[in-house]
PDB file of N, CA and C in Angstrom:
ATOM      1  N   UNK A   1      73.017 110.875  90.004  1.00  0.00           N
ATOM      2  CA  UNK A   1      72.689 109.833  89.052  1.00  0.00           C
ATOM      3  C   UNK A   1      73.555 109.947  87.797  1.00  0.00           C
ATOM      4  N   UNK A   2      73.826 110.847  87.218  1.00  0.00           N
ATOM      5  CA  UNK A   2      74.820 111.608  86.210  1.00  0.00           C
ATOM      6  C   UNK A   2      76.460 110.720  86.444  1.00  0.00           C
ATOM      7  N   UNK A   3      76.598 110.687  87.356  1.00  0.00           N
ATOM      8  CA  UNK A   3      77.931 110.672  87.737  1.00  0.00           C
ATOM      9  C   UNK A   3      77.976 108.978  87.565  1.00  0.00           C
ATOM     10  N   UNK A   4      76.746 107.968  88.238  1.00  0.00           N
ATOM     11  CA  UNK A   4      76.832 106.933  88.618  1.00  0.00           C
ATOM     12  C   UNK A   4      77.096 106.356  86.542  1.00  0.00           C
ATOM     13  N   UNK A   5      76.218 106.833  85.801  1.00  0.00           N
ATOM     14  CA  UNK A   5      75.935 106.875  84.777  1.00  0.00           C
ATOM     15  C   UNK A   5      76.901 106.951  83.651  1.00  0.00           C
ATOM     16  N   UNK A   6      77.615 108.202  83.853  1.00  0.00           N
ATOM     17  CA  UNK A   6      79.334 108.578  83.465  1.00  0.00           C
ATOM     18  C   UNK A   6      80.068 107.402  84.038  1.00  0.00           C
ATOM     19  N   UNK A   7      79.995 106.443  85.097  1.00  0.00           N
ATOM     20  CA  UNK A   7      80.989 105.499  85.733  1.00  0.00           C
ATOM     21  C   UNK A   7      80.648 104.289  84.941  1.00  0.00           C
ATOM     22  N   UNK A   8      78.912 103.971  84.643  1.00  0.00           N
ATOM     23  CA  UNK A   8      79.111 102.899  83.788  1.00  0.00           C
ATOM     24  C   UNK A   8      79.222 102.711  82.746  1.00  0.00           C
ATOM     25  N   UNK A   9      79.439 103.946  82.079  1.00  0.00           N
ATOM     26  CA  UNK A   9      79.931 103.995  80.542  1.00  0.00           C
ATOM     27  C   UNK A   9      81.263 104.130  80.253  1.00  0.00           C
ATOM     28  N   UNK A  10      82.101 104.869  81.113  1.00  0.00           N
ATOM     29  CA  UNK A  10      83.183 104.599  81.124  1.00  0.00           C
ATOM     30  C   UNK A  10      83.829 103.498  81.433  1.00  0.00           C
ATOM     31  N   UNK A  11      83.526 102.733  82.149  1.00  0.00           N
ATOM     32  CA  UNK A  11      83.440 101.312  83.078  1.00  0.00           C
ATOM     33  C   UNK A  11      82.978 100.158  81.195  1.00  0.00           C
ATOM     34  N   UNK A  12      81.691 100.606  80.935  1.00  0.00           N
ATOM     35  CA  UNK A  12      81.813  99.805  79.813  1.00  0.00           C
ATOM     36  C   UNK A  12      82.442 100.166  78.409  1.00  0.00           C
ATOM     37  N   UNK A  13      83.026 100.749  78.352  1.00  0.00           N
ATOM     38  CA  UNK A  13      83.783 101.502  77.127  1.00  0.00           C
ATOM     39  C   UNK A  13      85.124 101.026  77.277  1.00  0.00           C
ATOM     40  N   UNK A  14      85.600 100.703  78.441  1.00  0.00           N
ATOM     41  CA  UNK A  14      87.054 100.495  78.554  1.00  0.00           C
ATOM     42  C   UNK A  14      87.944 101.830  78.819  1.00  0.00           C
ATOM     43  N   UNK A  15      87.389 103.019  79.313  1.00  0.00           N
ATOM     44  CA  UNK A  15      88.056 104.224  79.263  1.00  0.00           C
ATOM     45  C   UNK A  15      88.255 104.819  77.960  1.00  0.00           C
ATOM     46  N   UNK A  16      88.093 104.730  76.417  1.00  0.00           N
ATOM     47  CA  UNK A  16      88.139 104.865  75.357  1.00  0.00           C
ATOM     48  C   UNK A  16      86.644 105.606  74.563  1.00  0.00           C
ATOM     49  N   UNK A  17      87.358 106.138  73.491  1.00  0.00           N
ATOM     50  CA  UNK A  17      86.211 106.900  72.894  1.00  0.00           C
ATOM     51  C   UNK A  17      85.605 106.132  71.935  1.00  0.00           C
ATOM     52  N   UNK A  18      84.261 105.412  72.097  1.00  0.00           N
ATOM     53  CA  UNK A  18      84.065 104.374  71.198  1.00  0.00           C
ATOM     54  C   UNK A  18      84.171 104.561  69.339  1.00  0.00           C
ATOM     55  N   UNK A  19      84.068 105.824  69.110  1.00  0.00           N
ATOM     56  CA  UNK A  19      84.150 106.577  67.808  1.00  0.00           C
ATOM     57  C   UNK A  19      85.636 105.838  67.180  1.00  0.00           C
ATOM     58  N   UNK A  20      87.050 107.146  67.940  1.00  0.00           N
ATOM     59  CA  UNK A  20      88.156 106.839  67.272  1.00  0.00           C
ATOM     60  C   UNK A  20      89.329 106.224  68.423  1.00  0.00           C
ATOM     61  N   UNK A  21      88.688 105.945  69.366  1.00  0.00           N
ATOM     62  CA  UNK A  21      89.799 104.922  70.522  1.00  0.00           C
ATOM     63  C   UNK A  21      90.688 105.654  71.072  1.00  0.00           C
ATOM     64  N   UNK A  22      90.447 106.803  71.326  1.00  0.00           N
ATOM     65  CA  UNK A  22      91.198 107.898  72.355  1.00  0.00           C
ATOM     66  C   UNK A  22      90.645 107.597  73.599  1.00  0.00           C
ATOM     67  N   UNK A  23      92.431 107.121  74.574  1.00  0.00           N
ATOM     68  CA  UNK A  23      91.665 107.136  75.997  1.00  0.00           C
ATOM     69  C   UNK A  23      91.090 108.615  76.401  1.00  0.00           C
ATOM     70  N   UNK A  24      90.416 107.992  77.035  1.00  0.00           N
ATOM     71  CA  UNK A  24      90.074 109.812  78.073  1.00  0.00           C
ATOM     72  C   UNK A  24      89.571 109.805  79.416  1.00  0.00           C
ATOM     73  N   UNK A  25      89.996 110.006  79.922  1.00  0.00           N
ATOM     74  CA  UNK A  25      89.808 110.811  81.523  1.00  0.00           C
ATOM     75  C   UNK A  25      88.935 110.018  82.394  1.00  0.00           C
ATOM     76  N   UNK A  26      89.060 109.419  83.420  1.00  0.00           N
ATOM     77  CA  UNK A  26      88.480 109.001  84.493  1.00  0.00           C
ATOM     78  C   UNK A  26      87.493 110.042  84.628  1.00  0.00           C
ATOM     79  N   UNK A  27      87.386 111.005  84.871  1.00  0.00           N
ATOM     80  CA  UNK A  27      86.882 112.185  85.251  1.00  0.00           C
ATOM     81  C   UNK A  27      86.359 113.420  84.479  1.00  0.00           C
ATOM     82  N   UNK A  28      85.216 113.585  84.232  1.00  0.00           N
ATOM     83  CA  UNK A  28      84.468 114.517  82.716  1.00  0.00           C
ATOM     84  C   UNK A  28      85.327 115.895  82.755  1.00  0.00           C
ATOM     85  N   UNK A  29      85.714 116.280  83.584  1.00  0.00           N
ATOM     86  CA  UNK A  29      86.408 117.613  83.951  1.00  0.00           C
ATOM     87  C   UNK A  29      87.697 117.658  83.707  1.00  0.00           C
ATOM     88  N   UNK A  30      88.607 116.397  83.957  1.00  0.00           N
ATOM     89  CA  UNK A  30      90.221 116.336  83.754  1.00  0.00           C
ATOM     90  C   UNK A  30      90.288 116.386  82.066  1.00  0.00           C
ATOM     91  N   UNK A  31      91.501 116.500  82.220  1.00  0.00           N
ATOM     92  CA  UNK A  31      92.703 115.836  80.696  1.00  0.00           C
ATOM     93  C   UNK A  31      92.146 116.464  79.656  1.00  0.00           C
ATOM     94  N   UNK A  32      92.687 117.092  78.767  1.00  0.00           N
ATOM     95  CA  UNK A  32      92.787 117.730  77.751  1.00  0.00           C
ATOM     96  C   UNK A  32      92.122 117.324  76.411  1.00  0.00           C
ATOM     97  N   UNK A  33      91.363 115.881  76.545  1.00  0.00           N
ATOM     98  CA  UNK A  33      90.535 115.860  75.952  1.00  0.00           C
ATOM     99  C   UNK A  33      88.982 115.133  76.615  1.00  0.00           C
ATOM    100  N   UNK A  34      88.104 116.077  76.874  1.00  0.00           N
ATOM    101  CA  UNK A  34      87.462 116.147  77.548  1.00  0.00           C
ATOM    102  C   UNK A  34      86.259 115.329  76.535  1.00  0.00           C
ATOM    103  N   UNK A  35      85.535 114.104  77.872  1.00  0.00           N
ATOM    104  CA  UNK A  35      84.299 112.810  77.586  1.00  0.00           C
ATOM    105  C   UNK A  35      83.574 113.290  77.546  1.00  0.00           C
ATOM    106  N   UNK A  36      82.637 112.484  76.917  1.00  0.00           N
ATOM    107  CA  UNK A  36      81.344 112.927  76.861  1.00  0.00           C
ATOM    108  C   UNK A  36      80.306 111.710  76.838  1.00  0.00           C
ATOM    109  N   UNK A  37      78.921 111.514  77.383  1.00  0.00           N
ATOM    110  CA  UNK A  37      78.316 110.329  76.985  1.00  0.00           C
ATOM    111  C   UNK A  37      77.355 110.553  75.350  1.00  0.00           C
ATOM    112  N   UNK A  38      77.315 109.627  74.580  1.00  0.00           N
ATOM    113  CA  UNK A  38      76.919 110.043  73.347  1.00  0.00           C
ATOM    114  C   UNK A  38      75.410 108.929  73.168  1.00  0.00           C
ATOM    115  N   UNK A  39      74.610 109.515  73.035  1.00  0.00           N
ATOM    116  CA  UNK A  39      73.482 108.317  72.660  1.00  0.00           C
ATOM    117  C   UNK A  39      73.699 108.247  71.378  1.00  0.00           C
ATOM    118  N   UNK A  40      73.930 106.712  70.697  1.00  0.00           N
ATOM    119  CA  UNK A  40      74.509 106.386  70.033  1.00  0.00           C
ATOM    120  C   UNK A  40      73.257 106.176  68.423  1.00  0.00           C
ATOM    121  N   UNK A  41      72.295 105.815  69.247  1.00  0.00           N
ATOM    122  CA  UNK A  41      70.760 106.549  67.654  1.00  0.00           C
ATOM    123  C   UNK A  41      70.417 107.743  69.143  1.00  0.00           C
ATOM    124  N   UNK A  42      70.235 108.854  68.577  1.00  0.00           N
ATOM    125  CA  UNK A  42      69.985 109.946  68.824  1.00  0.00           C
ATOM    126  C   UNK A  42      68.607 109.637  69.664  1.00  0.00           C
ATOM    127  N   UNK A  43      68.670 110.600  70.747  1.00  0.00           N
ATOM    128  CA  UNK A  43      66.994 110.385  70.891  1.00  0.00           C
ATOM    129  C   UNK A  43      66.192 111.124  70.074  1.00  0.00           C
ATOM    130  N   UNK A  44      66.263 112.187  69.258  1.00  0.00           N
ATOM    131  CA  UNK A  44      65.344 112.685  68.202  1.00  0.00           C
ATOM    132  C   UNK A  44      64.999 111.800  66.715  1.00  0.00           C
ATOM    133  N   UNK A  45      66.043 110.890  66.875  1.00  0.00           N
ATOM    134  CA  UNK A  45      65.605 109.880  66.107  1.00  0.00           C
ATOM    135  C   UNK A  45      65.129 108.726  66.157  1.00  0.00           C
ATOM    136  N   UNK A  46      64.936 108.292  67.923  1.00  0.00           N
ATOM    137  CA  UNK A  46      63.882 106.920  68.476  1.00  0.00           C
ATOM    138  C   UNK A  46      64.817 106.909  69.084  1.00  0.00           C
ATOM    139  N   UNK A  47      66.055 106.966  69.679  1.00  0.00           N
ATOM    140  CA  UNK A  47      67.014 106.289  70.414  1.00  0.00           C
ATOM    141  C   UNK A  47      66.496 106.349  71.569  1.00  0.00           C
ATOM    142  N   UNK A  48      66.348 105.093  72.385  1.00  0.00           N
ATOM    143  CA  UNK A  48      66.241 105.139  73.855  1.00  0.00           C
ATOM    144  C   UNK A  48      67.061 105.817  74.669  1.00  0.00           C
ATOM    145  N   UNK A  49      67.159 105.803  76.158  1.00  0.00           N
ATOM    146  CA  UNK A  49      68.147 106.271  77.268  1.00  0.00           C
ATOM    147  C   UNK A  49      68.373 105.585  78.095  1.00  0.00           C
ATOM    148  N   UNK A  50      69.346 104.462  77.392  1.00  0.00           N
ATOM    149  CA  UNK A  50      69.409 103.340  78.145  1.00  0.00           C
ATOM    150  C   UNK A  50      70.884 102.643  77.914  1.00  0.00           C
ATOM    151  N   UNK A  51      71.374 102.078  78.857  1.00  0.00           N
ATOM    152  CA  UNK A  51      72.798 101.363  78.815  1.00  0.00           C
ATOM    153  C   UNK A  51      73.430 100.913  77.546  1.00  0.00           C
ATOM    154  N   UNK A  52      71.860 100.276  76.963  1.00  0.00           N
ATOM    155  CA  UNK A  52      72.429  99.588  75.118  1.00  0.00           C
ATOM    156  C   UNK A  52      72.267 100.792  74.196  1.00  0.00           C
ATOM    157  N   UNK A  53      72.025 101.828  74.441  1.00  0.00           N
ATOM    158  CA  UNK A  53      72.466 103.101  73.543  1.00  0.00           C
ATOM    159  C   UNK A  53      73.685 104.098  73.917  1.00  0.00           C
ATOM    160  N   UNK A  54      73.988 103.965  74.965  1.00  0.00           N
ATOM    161  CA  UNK A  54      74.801 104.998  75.866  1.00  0.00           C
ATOM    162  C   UNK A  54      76.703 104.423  75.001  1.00  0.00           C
ATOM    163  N   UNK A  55      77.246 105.532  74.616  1.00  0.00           N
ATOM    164  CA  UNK A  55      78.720 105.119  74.047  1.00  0.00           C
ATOM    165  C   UNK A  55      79.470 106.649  74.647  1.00  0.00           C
ATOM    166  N   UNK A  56      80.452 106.081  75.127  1.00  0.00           N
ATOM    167  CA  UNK A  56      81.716 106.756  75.565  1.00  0.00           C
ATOM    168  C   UNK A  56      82.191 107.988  74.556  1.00  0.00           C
ATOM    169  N   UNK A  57      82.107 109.084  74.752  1.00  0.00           N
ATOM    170  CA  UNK A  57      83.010 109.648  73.313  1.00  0.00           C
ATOM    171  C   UNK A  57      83.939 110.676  73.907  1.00  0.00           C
ATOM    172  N   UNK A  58      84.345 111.048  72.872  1.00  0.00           N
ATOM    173  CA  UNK A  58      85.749 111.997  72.956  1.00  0.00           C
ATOM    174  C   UNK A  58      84.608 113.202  72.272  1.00  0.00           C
ATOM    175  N   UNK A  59      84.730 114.502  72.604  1.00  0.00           N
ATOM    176  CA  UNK A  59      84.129 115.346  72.316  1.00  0.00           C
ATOM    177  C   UNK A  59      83.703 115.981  71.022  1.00  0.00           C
ATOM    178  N   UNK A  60      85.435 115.765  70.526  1.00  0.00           N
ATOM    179  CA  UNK A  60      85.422 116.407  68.794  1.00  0.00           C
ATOM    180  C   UNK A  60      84.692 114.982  68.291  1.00  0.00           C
ATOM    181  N   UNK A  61      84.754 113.686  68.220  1.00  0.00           N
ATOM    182  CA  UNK A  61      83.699 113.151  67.538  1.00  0.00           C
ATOM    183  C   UNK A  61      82.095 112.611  68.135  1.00  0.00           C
ATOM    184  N   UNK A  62      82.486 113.339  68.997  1.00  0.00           N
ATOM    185  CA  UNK A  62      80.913 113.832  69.331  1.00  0.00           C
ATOM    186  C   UNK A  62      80.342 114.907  68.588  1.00  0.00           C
ATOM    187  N   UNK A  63      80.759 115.881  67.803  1.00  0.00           N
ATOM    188  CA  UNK A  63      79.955 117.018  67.715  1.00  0.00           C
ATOM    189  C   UNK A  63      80.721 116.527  66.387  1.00  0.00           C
ATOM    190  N   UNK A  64      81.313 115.803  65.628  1.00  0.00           N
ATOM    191  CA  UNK A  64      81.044 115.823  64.348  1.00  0.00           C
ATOM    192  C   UNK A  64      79.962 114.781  63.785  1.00  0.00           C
ATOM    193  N   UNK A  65      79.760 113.512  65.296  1.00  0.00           N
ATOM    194  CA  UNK A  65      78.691 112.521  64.495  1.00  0.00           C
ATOM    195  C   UNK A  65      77.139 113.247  64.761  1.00  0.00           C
ATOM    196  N   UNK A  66      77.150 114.670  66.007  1.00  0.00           N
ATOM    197  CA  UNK A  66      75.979 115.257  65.715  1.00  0.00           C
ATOM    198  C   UNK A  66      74.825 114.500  66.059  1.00  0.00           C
ATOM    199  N   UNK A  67      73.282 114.271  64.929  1.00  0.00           N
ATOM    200  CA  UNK A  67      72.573 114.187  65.580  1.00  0.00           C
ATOM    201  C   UNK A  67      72.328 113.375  64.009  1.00  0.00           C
ATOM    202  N   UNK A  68      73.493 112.830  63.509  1.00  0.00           N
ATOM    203  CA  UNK A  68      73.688 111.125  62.364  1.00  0.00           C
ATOM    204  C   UNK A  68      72.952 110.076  63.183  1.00  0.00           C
ATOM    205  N   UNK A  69      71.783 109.561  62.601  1.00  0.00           N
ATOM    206  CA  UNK A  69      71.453 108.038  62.995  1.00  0.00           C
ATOM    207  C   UNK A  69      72.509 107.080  62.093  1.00  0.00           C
ATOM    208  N   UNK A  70      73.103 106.409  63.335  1.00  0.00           N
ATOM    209  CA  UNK A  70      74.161 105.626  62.592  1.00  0.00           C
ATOM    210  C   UNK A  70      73.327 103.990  61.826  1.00  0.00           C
ATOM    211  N   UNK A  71      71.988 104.393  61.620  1.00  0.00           N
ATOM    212  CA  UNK A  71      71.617 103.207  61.119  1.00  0.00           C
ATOM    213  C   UNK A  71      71.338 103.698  59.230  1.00  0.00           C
ATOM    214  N   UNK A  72      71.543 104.493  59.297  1.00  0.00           N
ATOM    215  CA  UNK A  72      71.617 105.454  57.783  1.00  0.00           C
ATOM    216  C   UNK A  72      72.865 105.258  56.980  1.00  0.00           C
ATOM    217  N   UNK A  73      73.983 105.233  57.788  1.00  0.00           N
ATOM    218  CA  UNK A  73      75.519 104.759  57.157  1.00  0.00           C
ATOM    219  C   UNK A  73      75.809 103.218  57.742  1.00  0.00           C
ATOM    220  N   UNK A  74      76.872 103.265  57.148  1.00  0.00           N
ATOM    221  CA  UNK A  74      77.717 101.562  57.992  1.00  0.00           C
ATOM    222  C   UNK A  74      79.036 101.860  58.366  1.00  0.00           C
ATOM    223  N   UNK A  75      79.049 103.469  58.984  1.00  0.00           N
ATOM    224  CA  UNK A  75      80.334 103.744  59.639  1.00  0.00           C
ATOM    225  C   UNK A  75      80.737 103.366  60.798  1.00  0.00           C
ATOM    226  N   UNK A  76      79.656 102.803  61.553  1.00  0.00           N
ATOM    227  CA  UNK A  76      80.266 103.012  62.962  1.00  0.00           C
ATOM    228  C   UNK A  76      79.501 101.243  63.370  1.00  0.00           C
ATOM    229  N   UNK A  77      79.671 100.308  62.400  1.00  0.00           N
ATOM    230  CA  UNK A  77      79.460  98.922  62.468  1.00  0.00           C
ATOM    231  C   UNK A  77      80.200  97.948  64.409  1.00  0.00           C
ATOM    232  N   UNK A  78      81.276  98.847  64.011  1.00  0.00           N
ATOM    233  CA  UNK A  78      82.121  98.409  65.338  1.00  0.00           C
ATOM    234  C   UNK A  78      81.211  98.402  66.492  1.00  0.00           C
ATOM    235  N   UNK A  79      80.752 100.097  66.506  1.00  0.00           N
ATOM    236  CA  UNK A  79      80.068 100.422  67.859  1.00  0.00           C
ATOM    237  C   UNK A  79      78.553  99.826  68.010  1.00  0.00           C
ATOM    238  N   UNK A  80      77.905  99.203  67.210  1.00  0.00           N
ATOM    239  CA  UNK A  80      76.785  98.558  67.434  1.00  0.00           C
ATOM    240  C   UNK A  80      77.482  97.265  67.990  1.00  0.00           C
ATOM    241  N   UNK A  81      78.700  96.217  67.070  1.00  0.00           N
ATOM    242  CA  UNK A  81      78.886  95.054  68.166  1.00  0.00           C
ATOM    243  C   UNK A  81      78.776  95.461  69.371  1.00  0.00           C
ATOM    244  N   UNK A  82      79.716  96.271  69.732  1.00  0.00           N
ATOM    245  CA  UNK A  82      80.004  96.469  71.262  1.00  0.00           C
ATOM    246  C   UNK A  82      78.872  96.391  71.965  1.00  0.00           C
ATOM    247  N   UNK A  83      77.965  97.493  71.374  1.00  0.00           N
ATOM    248  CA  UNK A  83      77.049  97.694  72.532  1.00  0.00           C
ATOM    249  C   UNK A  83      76.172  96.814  72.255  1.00  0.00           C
ATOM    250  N   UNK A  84      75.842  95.587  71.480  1.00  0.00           N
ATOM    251  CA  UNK A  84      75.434  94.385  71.544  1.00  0.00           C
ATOM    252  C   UNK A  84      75.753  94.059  72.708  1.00  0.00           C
ATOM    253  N   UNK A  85      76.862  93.670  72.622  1.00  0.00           N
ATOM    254  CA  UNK A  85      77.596  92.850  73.936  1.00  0.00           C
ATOM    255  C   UNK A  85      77.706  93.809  75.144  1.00  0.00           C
ATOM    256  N   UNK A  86      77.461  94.672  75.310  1.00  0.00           N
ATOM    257  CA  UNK A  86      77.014  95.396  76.482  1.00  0.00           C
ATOM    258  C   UNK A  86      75.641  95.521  76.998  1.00  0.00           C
ATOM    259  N   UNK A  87      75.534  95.469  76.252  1.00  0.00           N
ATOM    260  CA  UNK A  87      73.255  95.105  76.489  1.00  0.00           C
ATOM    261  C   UNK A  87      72.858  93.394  77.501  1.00  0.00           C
ATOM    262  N   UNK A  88      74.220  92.765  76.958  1.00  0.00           N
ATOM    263  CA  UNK A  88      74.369  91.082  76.895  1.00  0.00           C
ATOM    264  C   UNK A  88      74.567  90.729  78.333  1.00  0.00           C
ATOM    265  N   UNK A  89      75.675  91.697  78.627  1.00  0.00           N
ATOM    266  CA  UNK A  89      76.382  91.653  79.867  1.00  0.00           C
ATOM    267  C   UNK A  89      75.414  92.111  81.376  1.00  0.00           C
ATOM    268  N   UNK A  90      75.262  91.276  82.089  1.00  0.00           N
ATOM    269  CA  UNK A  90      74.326  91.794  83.560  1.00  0.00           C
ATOM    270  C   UNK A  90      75.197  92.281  84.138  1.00  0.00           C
ATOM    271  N   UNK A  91      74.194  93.496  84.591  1.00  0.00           N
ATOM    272  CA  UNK A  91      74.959  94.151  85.858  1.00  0.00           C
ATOM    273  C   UNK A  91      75.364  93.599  87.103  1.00  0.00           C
ATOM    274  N   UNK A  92      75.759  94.318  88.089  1.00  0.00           N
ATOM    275  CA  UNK A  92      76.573  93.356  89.444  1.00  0.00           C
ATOM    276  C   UNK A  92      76.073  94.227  90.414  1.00  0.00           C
ATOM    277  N   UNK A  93      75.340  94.261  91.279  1.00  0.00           N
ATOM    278  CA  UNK A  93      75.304  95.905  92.227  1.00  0.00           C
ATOM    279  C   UNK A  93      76.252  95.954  92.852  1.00  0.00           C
ATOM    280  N   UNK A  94      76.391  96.770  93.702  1.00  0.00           N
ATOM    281  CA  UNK A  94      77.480  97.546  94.467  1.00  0.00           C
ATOM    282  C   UNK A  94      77.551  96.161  95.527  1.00  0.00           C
ATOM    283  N   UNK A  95      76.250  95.994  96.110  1.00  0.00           N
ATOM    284  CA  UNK A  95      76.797  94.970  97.642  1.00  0.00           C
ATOM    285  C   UNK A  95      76.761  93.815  96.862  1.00  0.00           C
ATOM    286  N   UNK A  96      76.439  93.025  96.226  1.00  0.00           N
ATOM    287  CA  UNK A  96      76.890  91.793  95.482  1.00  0.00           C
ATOM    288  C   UNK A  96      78.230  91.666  95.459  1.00  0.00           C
ATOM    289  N   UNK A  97      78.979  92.671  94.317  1.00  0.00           N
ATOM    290  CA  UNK A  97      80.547  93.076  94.240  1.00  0.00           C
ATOM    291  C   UNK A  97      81.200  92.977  95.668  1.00  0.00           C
ATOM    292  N   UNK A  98      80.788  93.818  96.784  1.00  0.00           N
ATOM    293  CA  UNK A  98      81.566  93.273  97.630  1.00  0.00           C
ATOM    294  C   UNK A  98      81.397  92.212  98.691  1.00  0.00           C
ATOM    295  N   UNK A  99      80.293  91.091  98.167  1.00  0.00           N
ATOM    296  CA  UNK A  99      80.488  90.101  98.672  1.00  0.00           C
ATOM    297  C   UNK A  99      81.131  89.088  97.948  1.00  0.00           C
ATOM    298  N   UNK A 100      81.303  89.112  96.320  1.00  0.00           N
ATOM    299  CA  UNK A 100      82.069  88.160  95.410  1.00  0.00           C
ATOM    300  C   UNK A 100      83.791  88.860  96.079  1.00  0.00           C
ATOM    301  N   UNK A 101      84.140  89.776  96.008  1.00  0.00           N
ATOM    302  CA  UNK A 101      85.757  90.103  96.281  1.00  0.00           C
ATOM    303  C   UNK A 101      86.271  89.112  96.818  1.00  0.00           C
ATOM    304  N   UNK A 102      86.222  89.307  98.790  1.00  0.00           N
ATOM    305  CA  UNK A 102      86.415  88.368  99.401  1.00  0.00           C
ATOM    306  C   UNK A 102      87.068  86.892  98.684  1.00  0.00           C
ATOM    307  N   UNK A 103      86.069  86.202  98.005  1.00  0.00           N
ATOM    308  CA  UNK A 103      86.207  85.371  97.158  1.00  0.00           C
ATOM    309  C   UNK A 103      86.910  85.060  96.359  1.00  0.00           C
ATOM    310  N   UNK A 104      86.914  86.381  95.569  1.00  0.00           N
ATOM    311  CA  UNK A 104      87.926  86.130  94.626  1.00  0.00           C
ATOM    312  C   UNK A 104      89.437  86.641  95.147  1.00  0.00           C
ATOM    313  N   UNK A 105      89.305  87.052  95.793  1.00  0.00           N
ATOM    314  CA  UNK A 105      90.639  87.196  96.170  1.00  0.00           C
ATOM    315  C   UNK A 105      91.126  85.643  97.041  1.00  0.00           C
ATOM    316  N   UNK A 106      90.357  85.203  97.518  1.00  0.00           N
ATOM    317  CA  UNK A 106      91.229  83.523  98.432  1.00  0.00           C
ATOM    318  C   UNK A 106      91.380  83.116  96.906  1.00  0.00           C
ATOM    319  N   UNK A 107      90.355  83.255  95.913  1.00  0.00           N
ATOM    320  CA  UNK A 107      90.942  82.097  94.582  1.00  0.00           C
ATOM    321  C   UNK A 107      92.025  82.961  93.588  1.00  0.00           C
ATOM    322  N   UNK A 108      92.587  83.758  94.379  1.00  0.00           N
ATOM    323  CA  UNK A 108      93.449  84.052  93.248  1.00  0.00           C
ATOM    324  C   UNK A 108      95.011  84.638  93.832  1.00  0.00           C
ATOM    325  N   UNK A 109      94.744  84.091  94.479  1.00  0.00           N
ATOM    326  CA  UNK A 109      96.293  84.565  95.931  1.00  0.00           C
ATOM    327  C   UNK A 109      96.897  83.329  95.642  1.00  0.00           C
ATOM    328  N   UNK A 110      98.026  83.878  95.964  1.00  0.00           N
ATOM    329  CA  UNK A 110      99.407  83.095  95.653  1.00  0.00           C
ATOM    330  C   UNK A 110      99.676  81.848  96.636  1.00  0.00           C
TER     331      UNK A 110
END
């Protein structure tokens, strides 16, 4: 479940650290700067565990934003749009996806 979880945050992050926009790693284990998933209001501070809290990070600003409710500052204004619009966005399951492909591939061939 971990893994599926790591795929849709990375998947909704764009591969990037939502903090300071360092790509990072397909993979929690590769590349030299190693991901992390960050709940974005802490759960010790009410944050749920859920898709519209979940943000992509790069490690070092993971452990400097700590256990900051970002509703206390107006530093990280960016990362609430986003995950607005990620909350916004419906999911697709796995067999849905590969019955739209098909599809989109006759509408988009040459």
């Amino acid at each position: 479940m971990a893994d599926v979880i790591y795929k849709r945050c990375y998947f909704d992050w764009g591969g990037r650290c939502a903090y300071c926009d360092v790509g990072l790693p397909r993979i929690k284990t590769g590349g030299k700067v190693k991901a992390s998933i960050d709940h974005f209001i802490p759960l010790s501070k009410g944050g749920q565990n859920s898709r519209s809290n979940r943000v992509l990070s790069c490690y070092p600003c993971n452990l400097a934003k700590g256990d900051t409710d970002p509703r206390e500052t107006n530093q990280w204004s960016h990362v609430e749009q986003r995950l607005a619009e990620i909350a916004a966005t419906p999911l697709i399951s796995h067999a849905k996806l590969k019955q739209l492909i098909p599809e989109l591939v006759k509408q988009t061939a040459l």
